[in-house]
C-alpha atoms as a PDB file:
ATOM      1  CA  UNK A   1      78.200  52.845 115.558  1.00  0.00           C
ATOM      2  CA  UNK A   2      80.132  55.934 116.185  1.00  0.00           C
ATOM      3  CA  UNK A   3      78.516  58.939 116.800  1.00  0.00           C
ATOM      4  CA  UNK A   4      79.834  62.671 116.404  1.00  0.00           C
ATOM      5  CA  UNK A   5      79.249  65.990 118.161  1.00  0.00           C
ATOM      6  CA  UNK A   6      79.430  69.493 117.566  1.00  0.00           C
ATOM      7  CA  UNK A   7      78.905  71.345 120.861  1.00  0.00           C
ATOM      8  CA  UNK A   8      81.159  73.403 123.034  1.00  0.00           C
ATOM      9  CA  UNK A   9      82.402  70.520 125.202  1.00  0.00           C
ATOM     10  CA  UNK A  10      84.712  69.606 122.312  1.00  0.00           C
ATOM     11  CA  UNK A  11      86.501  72.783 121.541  1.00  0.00           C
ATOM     12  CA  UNK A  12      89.835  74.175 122.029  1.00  0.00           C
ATOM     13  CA  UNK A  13      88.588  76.353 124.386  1.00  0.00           C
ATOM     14  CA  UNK A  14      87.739  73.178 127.037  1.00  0.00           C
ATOM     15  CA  UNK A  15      91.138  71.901 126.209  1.00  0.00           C
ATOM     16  CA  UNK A  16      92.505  75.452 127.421  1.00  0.00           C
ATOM     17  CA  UNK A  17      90.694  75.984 130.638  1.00  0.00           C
ATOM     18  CA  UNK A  18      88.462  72.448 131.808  1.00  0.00           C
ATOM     19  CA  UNK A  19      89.428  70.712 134.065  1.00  0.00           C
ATOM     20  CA  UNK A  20      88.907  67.123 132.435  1.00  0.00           C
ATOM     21  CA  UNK A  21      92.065  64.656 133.885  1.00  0.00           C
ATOM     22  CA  UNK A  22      91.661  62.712 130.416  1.00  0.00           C
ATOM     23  CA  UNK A  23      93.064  66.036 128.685  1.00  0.00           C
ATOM     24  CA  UNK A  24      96.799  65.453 127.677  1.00  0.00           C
ATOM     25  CA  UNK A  25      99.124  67.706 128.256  1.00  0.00           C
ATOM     26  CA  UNK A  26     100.084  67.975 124.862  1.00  0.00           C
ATOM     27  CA  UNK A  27      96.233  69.037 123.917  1.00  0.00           C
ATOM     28  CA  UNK A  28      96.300  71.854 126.566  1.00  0.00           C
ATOM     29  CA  UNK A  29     100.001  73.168 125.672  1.00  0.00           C
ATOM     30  CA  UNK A  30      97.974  73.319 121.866  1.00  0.00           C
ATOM     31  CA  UNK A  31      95.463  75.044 123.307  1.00  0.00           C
ATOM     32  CA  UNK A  32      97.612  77.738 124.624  1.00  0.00           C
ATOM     33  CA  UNK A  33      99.279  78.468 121.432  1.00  0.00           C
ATOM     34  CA  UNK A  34      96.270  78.370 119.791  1.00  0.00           C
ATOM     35  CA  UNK A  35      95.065  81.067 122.075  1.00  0.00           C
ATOM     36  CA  UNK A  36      98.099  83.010 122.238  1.00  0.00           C
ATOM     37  CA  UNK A  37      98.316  83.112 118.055  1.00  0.00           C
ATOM     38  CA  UNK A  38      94.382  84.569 118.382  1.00  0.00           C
ATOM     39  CA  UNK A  39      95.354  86.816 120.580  1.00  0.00           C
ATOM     40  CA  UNK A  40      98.673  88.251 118.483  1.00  0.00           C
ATOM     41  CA  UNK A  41      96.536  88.329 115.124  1.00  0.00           C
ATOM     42  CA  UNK A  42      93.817  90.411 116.846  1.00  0.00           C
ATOM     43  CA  UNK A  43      96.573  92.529 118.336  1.00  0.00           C
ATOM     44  CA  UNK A  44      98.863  93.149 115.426  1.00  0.00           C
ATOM     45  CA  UNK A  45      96.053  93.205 112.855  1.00  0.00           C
ATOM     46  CA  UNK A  46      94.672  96.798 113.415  1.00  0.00           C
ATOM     47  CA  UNK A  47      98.712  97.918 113.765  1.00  0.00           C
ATOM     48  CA  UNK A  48     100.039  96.584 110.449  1.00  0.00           C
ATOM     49  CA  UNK A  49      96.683  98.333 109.062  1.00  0.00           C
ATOM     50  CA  UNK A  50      97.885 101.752 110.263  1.00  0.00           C
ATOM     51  CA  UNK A  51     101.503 100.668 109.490  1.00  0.00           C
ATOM     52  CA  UNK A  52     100.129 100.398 105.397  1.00  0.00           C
ATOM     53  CA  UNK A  53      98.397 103.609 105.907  1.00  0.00           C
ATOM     54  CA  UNK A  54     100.996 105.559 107.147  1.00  0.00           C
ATOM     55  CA  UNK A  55     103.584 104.322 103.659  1.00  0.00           C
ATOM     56  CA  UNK A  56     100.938 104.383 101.598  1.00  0.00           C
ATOM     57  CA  UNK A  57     100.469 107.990 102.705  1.00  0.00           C
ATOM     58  CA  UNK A  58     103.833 108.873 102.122  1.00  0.00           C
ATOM     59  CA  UNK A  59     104.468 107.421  99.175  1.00  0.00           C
ATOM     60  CA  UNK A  60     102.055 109.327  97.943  1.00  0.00           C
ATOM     61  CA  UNK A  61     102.852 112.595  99.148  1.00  0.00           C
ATOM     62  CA  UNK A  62     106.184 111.566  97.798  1.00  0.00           C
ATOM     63  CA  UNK A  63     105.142 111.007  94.307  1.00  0.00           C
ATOM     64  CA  UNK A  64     102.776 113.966  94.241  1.00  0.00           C
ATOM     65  CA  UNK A  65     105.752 116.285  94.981  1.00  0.00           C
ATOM     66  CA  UNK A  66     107.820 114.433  92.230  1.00  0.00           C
ATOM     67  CA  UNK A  67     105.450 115.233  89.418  1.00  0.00           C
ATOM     68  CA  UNK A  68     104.902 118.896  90.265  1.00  0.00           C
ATOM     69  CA  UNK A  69     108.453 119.099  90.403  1.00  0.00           C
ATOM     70  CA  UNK A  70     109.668 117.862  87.468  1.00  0.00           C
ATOM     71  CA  UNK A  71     108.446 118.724  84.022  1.00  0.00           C
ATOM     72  CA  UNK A  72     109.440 118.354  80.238  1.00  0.00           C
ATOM     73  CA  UNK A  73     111.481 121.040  77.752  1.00  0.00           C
ATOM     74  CA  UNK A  74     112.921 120.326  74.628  1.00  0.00           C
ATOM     75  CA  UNK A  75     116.735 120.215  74.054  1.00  0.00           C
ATOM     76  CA  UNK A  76     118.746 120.980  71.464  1.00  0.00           C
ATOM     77  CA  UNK A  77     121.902 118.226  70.238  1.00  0.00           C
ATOM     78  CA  UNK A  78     124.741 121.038  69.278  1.00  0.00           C
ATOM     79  CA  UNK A  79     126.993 118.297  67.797  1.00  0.00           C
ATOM     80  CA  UNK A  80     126.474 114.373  66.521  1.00  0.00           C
ATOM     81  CA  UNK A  81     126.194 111.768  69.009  1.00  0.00           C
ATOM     82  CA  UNK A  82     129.424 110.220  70.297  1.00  0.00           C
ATOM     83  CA  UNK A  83     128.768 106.390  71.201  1.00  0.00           C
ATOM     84  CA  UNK A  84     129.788 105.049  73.981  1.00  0.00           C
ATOM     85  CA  UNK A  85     129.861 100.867  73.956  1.00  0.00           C
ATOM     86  CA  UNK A  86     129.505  99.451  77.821  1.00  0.00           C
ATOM     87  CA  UNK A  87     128.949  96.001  78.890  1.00  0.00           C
ATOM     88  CA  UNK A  88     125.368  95.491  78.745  1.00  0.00           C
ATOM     89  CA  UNK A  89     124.421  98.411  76.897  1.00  0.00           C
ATOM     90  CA  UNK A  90     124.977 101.102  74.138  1.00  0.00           C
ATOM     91  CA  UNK A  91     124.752 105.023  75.191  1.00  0.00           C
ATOM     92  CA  UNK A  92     124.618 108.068  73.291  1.00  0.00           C
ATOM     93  CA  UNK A  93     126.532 111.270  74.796  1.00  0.00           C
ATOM     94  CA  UNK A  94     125.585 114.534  72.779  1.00  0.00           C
ATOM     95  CA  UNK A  95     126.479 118.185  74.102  1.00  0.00           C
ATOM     96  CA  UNK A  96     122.953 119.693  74.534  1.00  0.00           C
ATOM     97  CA  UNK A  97     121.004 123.412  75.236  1.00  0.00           C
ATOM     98  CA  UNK A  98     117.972 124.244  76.803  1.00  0.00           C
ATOM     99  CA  UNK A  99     116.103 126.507  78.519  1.00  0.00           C
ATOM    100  CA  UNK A 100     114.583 125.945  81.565  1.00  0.00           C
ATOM    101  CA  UNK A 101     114.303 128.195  84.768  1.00  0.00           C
ATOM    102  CA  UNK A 102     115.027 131.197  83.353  1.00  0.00           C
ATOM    103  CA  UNK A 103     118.661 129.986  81.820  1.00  0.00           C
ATOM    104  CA  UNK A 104     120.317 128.330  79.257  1.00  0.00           C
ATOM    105  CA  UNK A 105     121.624 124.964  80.578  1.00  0.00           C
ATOM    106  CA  UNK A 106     124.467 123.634  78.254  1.00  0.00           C
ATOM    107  CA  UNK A 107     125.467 119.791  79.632  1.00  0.00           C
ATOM    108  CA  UNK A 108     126.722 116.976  77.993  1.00  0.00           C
ATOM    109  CA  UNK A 109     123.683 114.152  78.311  1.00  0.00           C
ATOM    110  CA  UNK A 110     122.490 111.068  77.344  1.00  0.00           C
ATOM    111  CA  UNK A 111     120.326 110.881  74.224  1.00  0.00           C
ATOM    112  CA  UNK A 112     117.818 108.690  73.363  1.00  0.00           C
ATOM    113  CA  UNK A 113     119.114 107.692  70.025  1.00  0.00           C
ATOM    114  CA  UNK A 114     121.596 108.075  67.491  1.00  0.00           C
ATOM    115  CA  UNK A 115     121.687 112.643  67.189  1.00  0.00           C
ATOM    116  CA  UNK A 116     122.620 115.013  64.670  1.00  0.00           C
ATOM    117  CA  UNK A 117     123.387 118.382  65.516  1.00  0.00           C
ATOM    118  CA  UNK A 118     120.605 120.337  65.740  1.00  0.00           C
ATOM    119  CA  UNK A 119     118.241 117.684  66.382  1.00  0.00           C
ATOM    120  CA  UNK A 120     115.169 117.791  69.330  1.00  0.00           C
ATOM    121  CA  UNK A 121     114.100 115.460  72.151  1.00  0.00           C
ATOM    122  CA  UNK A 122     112.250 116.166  75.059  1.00  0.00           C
ATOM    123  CA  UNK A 123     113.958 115.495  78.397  1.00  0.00           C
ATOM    124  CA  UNK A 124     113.005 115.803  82.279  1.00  0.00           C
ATOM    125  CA  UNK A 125     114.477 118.720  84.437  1.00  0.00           C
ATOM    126  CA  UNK A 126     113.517 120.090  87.885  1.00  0.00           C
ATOM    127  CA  UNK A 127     112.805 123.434  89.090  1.00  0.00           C
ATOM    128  CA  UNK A 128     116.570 124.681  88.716  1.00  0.00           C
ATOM    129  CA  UNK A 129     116.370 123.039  84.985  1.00  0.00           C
ATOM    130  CA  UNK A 130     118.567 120.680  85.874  1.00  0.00           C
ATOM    131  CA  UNK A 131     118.560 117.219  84.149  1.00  0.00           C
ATOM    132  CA  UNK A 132     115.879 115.214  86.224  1.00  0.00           C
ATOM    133  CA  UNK A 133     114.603 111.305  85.960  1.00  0.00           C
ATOM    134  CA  UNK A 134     111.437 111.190  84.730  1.00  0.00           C
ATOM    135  CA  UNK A 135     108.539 110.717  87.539  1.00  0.00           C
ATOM    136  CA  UNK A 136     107.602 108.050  88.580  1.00  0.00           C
ATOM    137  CA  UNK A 137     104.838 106.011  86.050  1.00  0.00           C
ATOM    138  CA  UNK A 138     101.171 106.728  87.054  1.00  0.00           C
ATOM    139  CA  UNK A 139     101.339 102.855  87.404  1.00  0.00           C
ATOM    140  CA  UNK A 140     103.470 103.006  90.555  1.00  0.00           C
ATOM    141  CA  UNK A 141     100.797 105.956  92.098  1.00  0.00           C
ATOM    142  CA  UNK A 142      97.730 104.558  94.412  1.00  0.00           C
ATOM    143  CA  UNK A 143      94.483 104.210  93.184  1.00  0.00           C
ATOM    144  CA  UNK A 144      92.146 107.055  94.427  1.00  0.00           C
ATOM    145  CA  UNK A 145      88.209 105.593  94.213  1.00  0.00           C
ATOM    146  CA  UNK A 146      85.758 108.613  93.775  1.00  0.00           C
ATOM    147  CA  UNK A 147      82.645 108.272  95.544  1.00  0.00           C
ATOM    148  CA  UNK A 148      80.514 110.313  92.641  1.00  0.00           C
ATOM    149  CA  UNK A 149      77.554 109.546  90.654  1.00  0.00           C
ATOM    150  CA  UNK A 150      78.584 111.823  87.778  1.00  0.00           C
ATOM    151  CA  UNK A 151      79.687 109.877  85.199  1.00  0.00           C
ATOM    152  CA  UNK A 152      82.970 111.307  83.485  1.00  0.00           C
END
């Protein structure tokens, strides 16, 4: 019959630090790795935390400063679309006007589609009205939890 026990004589920890001479030396170099990996995780734990705090913190900042920067206006295509055929895609170059910032900005940009003059699309700028990307998708921002019991 073989019997089995649970009990602190049969732990790593008695490997580590008895003094049994039936211990291998393998079983106490274990041991000591064993101990050694606790003691990183407990270390390094509370530090990658912080670590994920601190980007997550900036990345928020980040994209909150995006979005108040940027915003929409509508520009105006002041001749038809030229197409221009690359490798993996097709783009359409129209001369444009808008106003944004005060001014009338009047750049040759991409549009979205095939354009006639005089046609309308929405496109990004910053604060100078200057052609923008978009912000980033709400998608990409963190996930704020309210602590409220008003339902909205």
């Amino acid at each position: 019959m073989q019997t089995f026990t649970i009990g602190v004589s049969r732990t790593w920890w008695t490997r580590l630090v008895g003094r049994n001479p039936l211990v291998r030396r393998g079983d106490r170099i274990e041991a000591w790795a064993t101990a050694v990996a606790v003691l990183i995780i407990a270390i390094a734990t509370p530090m990658v935390g912080a670590i994920g705090t601190s980007v997550h913190g900036a990345r928020t900042q980040l994209h909150a400063e995006e979005a108040k920067s940027r915003f929409q206006v509508v520009a105006t295509a002041m001749n038809d679309a030229t197409v221009v055929t690359l490798s993996t895609h097709v783009e359409f170059k129209v001369r444009a006007i808008w106003n944004a910032a005060g001014l009338v900005h009047d750049e040759i940009i991409e549009w979205p589609g095939e354009a006639r003059s005089g046609e309308r699309t929405a496109i990004w700028v910053d604060d100078q009205g200057d052609r923008a990307r978009p912000p980033s998708p709400p998608s990409t921002l963190p996930v704020t939890i309210r602590a409220s019991n008003s339902q909205p």
